[in-house]
PDB file of N, CA and C in Angstrom:
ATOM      1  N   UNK A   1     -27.845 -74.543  37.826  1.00  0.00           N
ATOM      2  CA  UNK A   1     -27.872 -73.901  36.526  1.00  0.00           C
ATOM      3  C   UNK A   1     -27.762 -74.992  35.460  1.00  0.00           C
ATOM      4  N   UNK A   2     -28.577 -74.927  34.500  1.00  0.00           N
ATOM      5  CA  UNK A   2     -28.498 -75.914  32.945  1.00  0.00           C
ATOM      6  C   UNK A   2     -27.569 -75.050  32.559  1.00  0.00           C
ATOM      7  N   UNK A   3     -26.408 -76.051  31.656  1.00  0.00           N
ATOM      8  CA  UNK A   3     -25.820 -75.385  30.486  1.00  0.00           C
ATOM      9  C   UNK A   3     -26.202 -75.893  29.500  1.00  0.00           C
ATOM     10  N   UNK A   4     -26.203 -75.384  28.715  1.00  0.00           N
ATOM     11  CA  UNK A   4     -26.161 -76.066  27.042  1.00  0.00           C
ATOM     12  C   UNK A   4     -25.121 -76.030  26.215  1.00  0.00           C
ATOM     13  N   UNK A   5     -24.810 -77.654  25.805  1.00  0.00           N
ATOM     14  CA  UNK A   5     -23.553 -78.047  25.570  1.00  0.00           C
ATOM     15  C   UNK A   5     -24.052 -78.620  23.796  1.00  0.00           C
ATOM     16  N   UNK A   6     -23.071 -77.901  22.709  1.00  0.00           N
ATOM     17  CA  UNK A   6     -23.695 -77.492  21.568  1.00  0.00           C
ATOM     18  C   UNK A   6     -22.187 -78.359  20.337  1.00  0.00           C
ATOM     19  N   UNK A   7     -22.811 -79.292  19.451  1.00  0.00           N
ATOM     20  CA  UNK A   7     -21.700 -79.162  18.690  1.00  0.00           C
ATOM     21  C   UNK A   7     -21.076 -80.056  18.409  1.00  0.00           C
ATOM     22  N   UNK A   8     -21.807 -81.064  19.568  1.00  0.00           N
ATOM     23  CA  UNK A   8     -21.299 -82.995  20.074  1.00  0.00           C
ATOM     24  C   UNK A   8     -21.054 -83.371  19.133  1.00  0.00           C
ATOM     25  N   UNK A   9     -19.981 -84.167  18.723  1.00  0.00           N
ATOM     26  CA  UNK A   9     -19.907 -84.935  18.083  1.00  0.00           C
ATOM     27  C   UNK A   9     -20.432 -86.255  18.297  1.00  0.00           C
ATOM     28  N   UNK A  10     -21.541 -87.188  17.267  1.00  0.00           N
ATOM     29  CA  UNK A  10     -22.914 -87.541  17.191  1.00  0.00           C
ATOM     30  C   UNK A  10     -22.262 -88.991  17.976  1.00  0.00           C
ATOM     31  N   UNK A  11     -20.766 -89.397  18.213  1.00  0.00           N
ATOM     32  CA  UNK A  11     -20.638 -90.816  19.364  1.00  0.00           C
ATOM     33  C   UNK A  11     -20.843 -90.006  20.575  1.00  0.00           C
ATOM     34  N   UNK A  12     -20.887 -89.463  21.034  1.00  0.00           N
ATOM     35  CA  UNK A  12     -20.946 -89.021  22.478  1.00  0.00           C
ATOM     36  C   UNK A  12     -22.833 -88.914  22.791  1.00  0.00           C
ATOM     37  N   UNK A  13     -22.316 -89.628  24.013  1.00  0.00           N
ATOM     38  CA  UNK A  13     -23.722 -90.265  24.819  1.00  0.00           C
ATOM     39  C   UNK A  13     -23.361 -89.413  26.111  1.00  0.00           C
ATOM     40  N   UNK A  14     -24.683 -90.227  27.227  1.00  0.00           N
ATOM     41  CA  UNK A  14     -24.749 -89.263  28.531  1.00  0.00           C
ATOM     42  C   UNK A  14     -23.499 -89.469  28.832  1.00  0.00           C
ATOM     43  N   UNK A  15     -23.180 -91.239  29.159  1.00  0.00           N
ATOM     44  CA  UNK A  15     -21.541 -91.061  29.880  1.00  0.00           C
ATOM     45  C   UNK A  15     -20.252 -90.534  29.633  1.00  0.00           C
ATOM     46  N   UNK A  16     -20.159 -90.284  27.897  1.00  0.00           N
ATOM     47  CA  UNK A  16     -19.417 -89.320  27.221  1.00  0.00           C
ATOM     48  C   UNK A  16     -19.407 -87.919  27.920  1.00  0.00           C
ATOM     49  N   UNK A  17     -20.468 -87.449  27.894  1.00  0.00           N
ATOM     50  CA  UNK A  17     -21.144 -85.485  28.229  1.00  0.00           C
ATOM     51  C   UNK A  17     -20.315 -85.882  29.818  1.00  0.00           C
ATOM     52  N   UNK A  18     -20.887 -86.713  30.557  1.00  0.00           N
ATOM     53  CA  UNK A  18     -20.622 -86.729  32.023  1.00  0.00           C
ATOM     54  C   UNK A  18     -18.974 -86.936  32.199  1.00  0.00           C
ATOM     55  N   UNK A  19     -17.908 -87.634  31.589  1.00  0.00           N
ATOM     56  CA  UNK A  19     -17.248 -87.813  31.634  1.00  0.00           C
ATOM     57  C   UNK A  19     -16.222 -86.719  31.445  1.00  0.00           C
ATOM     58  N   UNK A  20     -16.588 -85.933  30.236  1.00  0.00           N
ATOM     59  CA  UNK A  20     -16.291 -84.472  29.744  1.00  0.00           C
ATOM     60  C   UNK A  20     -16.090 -83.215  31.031  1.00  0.00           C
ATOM     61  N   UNK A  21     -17.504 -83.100  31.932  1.00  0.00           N
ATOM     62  CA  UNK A  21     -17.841 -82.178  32.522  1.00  0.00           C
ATOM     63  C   UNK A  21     -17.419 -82.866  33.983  1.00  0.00           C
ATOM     64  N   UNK A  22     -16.620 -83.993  34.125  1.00  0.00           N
ATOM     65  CA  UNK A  22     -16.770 -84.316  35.390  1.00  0.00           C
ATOM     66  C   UNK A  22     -15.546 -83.819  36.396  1.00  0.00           C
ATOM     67  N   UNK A  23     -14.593 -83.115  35.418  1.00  0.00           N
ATOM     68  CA  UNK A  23     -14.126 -82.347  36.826  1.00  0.00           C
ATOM     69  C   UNK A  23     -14.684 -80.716  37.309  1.00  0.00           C
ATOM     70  N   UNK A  24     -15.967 -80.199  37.397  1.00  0.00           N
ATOM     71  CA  UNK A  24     -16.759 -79.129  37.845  1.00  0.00           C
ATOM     72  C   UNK A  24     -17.337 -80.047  39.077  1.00  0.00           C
ATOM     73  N   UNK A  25     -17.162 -79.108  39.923  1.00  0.00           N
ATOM     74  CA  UNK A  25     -18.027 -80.005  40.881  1.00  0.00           C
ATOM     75  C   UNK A  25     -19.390 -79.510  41.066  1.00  0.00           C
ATOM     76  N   UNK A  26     -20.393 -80.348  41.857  1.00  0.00           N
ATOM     77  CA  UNK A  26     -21.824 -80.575  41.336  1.00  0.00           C
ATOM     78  C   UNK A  26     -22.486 -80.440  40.382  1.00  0.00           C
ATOM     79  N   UNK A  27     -21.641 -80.784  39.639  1.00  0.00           N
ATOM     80  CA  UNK A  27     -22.316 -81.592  38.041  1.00  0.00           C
ATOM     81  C   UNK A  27     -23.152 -82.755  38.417  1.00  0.00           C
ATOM     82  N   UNK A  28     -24.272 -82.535  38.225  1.00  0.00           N
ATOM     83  CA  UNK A  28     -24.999 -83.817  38.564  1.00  0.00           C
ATOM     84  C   UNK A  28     -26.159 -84.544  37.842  1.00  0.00           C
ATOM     85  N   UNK A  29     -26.642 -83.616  36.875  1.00  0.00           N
ATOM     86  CA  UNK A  29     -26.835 -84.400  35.547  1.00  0.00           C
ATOM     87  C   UNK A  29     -26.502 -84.195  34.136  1.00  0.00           C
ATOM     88  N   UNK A  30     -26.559 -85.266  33.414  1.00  0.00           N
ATOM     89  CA  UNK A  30     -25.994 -85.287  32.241  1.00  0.00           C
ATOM     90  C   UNK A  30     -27.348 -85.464  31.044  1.00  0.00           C
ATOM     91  N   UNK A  31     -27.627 -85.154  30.061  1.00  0.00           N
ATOM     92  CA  UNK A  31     -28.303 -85.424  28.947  1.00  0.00           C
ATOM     93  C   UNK A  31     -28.300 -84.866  28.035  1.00  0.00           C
ATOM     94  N   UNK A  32     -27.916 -86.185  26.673  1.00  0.00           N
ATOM     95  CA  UNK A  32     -27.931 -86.035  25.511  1.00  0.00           C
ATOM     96  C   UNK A  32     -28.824 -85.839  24.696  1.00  0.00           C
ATOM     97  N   UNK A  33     -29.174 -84.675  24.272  1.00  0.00           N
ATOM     98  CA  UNK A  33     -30.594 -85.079  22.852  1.00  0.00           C
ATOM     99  C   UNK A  33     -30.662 -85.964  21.866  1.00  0.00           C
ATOM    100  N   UNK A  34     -31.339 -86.826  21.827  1.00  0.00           N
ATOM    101  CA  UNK A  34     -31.488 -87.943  20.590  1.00  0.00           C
ATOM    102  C   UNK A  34     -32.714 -87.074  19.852  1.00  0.00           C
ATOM    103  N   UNK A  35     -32.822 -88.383  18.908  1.00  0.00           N
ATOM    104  CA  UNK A  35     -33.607 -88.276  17.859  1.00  0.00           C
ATOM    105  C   UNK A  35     -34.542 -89.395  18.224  1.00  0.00           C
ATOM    106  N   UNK A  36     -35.477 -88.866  18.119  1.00  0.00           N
ATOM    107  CA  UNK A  36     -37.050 -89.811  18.736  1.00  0.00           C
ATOM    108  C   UNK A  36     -37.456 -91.195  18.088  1.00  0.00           C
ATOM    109  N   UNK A  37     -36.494 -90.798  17.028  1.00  0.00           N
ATOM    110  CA  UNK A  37     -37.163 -92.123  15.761  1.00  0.00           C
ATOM    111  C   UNK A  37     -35.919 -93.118  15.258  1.00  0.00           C
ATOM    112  N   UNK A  38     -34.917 -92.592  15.340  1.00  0.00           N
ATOM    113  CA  UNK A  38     -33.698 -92.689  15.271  1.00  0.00           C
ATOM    114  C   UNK A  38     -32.901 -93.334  16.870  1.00  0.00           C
ATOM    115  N   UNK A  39     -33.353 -92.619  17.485  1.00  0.00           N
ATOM    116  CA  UNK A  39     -32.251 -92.922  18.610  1.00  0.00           C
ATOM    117  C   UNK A  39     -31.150 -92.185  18.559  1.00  0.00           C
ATOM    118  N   UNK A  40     -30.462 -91.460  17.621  1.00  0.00           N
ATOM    119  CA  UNK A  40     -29.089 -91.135  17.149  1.00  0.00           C
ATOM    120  C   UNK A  40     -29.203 -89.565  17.726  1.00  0.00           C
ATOM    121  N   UNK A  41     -28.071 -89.643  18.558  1.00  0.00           N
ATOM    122  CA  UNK A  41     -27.764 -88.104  18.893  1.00  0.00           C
ATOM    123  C   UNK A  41     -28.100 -86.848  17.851  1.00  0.00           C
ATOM    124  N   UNK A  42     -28.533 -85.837  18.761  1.00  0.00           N
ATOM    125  CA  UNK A  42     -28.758 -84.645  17.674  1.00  0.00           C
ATOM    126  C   UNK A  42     -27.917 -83.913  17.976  1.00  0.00           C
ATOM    127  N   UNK A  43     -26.238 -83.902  18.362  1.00  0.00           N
ATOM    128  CA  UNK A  43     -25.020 -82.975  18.505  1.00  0.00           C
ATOM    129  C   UNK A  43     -25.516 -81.891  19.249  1.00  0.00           C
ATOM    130  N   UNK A  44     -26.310 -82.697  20.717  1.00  0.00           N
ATOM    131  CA  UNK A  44     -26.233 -81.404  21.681  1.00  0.00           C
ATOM    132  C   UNK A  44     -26.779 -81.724  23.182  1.00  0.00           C
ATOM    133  N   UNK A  45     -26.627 -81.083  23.608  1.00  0.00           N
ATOM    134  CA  UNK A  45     -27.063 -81.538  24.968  1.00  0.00           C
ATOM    135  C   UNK A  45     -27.132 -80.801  26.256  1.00  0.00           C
ATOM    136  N   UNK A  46     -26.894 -81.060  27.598  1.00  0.00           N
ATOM    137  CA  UNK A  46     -27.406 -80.330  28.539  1.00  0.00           C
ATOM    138  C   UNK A  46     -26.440 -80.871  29.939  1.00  0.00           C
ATOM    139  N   UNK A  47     -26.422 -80.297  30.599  1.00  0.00           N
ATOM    140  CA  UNK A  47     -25.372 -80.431  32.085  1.00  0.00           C
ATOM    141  C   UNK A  47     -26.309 -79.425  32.791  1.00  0.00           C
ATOM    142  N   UNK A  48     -26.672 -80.031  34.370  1.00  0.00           N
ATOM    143  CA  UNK A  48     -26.929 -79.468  35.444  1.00  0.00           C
ATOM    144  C   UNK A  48     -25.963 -79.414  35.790  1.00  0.00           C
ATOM    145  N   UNK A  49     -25.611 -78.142  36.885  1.00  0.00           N
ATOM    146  CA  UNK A  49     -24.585 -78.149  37.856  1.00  0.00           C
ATOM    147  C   UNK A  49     -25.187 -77.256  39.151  1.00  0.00           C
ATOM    148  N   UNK A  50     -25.290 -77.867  39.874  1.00  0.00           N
ATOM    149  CA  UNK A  50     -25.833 -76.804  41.381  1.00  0.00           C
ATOM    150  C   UNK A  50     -25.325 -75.828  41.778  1.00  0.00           C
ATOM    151  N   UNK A  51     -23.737 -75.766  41.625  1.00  0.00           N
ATOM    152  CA  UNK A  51     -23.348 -74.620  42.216  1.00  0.00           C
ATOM    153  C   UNK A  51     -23.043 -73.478  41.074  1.00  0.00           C
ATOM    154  N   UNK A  52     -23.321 -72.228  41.254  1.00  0.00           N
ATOM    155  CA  UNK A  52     -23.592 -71.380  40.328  1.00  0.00           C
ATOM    156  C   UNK A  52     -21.744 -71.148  39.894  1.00  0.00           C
ATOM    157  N   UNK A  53     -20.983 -70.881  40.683  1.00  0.00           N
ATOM    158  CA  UNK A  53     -19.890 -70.765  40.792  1.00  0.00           C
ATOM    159  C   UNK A  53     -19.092 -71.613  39.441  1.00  0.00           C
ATOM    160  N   UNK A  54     -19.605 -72.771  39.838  1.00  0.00           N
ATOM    161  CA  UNK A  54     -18.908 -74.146  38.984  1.00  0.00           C
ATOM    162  C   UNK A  54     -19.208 -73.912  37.715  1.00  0.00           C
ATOM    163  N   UNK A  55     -20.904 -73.786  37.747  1.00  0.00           N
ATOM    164  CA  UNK A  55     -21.334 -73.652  36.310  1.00  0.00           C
ATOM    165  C   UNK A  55     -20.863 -72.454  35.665  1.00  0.00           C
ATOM    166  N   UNK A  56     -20.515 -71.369  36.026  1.00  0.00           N
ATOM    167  CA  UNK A  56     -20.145 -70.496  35.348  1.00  0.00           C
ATOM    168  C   UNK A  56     -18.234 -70.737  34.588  1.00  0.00           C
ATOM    169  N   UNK A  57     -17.806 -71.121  35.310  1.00  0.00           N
ATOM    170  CA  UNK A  57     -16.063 -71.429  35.522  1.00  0.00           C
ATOM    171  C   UNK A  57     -16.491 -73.124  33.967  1.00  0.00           C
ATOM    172  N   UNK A  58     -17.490 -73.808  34.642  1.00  0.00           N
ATOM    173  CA  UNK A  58     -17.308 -74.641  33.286  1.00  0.00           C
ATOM    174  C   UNK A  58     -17.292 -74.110  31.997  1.00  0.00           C
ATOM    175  N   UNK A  59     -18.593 -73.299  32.019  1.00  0.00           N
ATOM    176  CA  UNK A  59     -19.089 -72.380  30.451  1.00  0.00           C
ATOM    177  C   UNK A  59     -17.645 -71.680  30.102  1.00  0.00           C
ATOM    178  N   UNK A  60     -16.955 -70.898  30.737  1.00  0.00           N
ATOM    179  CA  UNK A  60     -16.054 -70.214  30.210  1.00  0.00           C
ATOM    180  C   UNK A  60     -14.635 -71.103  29.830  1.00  0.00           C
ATOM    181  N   UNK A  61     -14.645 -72.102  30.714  1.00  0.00           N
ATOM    182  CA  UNK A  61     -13.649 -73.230  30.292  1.00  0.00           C
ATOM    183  C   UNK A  61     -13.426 -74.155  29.162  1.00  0.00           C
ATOM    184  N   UNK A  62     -15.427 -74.649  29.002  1.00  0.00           N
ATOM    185  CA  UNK A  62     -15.099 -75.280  27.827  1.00  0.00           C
ATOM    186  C   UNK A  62     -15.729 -74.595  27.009  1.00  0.00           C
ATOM    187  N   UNK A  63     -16.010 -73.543  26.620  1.00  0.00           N
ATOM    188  CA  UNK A  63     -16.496 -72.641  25.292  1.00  0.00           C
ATOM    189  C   UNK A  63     -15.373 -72.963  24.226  1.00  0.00           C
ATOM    190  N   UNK A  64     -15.957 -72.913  23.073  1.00  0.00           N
ATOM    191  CA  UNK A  64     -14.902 -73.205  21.603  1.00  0.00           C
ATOM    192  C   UNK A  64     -13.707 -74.178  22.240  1.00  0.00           C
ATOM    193  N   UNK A  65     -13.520 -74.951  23.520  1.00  0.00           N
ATOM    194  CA  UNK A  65     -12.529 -76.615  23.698  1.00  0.00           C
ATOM    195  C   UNK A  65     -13.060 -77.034  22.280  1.00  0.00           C
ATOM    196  N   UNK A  66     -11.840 -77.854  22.188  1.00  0.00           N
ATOM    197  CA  UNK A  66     -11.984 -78.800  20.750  1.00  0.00           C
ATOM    198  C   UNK A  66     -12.170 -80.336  21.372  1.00  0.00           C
ATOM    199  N   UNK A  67     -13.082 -80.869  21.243  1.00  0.00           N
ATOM    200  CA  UNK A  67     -13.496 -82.176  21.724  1.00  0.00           C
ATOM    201  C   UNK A  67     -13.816 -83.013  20.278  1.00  0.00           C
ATOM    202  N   UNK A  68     -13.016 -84.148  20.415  1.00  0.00           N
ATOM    203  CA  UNK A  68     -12.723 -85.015  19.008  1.00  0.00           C
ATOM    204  C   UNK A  68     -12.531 -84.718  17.395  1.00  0.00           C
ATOM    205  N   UNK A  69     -12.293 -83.611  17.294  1.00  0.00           N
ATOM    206  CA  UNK A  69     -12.404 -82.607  16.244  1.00  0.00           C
ATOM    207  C   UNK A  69     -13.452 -81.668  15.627  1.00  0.00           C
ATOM    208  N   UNK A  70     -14.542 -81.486  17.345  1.00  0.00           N
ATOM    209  CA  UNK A  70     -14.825 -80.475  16.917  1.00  0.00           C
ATOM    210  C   UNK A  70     -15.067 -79.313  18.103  1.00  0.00           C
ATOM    211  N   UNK A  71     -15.078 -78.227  17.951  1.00  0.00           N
ATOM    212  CA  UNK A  71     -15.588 -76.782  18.668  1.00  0.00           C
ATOM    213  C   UNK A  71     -16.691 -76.458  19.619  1.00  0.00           C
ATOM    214  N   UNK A  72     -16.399 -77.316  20.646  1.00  0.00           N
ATOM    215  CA  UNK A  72     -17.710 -76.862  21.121  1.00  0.00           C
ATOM    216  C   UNK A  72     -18.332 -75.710  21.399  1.00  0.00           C
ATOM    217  N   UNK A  73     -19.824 -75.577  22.052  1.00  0.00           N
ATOM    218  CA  UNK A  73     -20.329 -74.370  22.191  1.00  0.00           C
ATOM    219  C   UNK A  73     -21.138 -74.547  23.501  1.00  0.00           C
ATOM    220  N   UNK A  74     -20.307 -74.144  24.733  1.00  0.00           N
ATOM    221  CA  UNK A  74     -21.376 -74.090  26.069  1.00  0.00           C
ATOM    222  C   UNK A  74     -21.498 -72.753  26.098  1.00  0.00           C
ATOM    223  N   UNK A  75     -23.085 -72.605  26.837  1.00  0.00           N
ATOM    224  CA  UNK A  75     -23.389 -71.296  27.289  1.00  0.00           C
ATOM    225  C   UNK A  75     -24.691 -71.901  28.692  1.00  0.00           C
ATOM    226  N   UNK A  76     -25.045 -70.937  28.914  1.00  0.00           N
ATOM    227  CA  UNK A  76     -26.014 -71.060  29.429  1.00  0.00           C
ATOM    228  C   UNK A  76     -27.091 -71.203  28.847  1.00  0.00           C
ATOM    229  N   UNK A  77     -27.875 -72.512  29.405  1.00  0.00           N
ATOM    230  CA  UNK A  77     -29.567 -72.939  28.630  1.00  0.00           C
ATOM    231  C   UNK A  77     -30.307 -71.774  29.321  1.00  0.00           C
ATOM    232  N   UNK A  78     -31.114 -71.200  28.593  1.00  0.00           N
ATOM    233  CA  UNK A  78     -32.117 -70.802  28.404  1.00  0.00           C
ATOM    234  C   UNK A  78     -33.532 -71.516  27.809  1.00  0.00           C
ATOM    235  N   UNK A  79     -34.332 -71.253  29.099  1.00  0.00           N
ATOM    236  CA  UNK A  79     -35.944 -71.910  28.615  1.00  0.00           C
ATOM    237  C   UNK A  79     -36.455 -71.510  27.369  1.00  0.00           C
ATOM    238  N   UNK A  80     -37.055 -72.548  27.242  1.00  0.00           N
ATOM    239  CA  UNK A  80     -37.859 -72.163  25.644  1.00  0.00           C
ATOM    240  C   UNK A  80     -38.953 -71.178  26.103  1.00  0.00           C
ATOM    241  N   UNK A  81     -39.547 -70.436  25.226  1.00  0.00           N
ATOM    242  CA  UNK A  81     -40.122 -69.487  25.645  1.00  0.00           C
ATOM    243  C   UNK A  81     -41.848 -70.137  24.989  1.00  0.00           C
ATOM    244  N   UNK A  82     -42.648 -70.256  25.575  1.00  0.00           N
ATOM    245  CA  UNK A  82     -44.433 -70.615  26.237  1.00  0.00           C
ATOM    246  C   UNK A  82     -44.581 -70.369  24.389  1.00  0.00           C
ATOM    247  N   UNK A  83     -45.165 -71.549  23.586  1.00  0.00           N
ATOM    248  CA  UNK A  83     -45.566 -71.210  22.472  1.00  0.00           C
ATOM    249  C   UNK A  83     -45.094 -71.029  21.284  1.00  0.00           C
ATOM    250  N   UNK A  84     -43.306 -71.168  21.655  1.00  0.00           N
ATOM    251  CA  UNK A  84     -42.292 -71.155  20.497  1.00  0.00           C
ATOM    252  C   UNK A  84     -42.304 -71.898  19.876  1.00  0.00           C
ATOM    253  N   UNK A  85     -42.223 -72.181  18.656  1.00  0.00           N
ATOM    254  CA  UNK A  85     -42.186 -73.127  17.444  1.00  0.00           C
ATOM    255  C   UNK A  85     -41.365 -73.056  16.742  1.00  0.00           C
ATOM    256  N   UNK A  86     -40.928 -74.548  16.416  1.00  0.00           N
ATOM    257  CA  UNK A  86     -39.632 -74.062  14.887  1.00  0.00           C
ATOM    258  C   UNK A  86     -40.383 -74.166  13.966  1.00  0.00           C
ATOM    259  N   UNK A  87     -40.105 -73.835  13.056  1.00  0.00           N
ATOM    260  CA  UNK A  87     -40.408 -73.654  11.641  1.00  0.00           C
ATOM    261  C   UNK A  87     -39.584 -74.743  10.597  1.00  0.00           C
ATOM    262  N   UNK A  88     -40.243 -75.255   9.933  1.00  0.00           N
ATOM    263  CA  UNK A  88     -39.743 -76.180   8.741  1.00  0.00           C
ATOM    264  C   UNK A  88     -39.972 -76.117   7.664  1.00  0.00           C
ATOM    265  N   UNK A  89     -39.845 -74.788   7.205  1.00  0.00           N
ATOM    266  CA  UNK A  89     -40.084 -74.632   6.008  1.00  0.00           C
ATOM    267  C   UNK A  89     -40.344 -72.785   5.507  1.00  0.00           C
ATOM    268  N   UNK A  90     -40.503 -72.245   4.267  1.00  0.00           N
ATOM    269  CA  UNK A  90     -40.590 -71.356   3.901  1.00  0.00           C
ATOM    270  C   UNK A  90     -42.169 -71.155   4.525  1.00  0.00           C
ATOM    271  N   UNK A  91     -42.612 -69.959   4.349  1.00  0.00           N
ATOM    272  CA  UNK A  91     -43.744 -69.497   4.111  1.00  0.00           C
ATOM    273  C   UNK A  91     -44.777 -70.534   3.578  1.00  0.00           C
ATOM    274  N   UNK A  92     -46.314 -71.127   4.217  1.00  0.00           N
ATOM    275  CA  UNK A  92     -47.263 -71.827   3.385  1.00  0.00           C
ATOM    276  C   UNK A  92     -46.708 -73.154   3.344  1.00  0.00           C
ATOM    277  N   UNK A  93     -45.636 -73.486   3.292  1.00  0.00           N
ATOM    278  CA  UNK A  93     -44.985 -74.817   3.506  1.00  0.00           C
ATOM    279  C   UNK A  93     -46.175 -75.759   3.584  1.00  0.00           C
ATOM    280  N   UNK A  94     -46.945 -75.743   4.830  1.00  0.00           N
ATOM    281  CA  UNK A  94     -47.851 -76.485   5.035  1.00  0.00           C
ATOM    282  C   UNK A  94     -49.709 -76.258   4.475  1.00  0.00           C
ATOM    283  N   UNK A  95     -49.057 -74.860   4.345  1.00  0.00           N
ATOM    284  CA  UNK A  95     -50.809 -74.497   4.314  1.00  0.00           C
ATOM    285  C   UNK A  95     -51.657 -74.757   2.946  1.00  0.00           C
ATOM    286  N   UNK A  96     -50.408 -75.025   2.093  1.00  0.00           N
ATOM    287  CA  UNK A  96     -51.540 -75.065   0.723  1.00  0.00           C
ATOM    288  C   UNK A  96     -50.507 -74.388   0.028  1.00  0.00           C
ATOM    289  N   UNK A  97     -50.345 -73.049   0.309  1.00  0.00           N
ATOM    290  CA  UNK A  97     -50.522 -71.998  -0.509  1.00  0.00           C
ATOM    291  C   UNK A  97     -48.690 -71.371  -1.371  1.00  0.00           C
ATOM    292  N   UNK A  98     -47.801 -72.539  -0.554  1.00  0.00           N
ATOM    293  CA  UNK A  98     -46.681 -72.749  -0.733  1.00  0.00           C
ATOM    294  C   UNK A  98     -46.770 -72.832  -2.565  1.00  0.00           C
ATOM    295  N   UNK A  99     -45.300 -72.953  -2.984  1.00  0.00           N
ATOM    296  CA  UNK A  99     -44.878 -73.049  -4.278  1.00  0.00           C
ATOM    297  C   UNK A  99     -45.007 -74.327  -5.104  1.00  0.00           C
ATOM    298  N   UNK A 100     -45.273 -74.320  -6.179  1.00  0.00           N
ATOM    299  CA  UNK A 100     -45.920 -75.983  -6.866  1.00  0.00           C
ATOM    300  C   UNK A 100     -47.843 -75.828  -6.356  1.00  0.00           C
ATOM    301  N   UNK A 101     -48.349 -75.171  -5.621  1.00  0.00           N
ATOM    302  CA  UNK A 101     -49.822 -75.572  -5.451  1.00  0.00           C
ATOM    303  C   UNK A 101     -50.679 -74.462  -6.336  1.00  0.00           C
ATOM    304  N   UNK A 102     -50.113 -73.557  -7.091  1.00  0.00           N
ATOM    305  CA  UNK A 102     -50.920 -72.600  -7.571  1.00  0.00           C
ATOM    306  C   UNK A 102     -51.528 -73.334  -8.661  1.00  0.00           C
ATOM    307  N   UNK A 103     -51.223 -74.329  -9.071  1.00  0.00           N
ATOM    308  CA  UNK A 103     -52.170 -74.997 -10.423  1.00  0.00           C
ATOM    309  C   UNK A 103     -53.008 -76.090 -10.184  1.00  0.00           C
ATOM    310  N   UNK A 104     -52.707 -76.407  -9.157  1.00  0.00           N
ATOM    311  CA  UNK A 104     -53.552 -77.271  -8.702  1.00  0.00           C
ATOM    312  C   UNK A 104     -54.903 -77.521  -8.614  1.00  0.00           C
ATOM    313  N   UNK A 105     -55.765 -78.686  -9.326  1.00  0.00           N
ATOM    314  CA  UNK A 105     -57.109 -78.557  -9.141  1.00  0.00           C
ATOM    315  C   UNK A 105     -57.364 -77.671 -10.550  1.00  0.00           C
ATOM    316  N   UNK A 106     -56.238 -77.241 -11.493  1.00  0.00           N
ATOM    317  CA  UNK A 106     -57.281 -76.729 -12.670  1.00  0.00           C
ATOM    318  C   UNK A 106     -56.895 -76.885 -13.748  1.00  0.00           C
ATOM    319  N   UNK A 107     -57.731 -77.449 -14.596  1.00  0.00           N
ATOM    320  CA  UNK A 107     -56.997 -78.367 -15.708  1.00  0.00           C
ATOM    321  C   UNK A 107     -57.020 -77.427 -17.030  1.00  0.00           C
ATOM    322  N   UNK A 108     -56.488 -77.859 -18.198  1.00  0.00           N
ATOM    323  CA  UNK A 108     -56.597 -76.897 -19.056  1.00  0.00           C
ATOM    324  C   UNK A 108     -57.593 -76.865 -20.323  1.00  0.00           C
ATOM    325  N   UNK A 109     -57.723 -75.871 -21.105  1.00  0.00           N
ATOM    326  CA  UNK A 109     -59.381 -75.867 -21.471  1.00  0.00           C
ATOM    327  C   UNK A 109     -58.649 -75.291 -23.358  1.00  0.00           C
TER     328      UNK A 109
END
């Protein structure tokens, strides 16, 4: 089972996450989300654990734990779902048709 481990505070790396989760047994991988451009943690991350048992007893163990001053949030990961997209922005954002473009292209007479 993936959990998803939510909330990191942005020093914590894999051996941090692993170190955290390492008394569940078959915990066996650890990963942190970075930032692609950055390198710098994005305060979240992920734990395999094989045995269903463990993983469940972790989620309920460390839900809302306070780890370096802050709250974490494990639950169970759930797959992204085929085609999901985030969104960055209002409505048109990208398309043109967003706010500031209605005058555009017409000058005054």
């Amino acid at each position: 089972m993936k959990i998803y481990v939510g909330n990191l505070p942005f020093s914590v790396d894999d051996k941090k996450l692993e170190e955290l989760f390492s008394q569940y047994k078959d915990a066996g991988e650890f990963t942190v989300i970075k930032d692609k451009f950055s390198g710098r943690s994005k305060g979240f991350g992920f734990v395999t654990v094989n045995d269903e048992e463990s993983a469940k007893k972790a989620i309920s163990e460390m839900n809302g734990k306070e780890f370096e001053g802050r709250k974490l949030t494990v639950n169970e990961s759930k797959p992204r779902e085929e085609g999901e997209r985030r969104s960055f922005g209002g409505p048109g954002r990208f398309s043109g048709r967003g706010q500031g473009n209605q005058n555009r292209g017409r000058g005054r007479y």
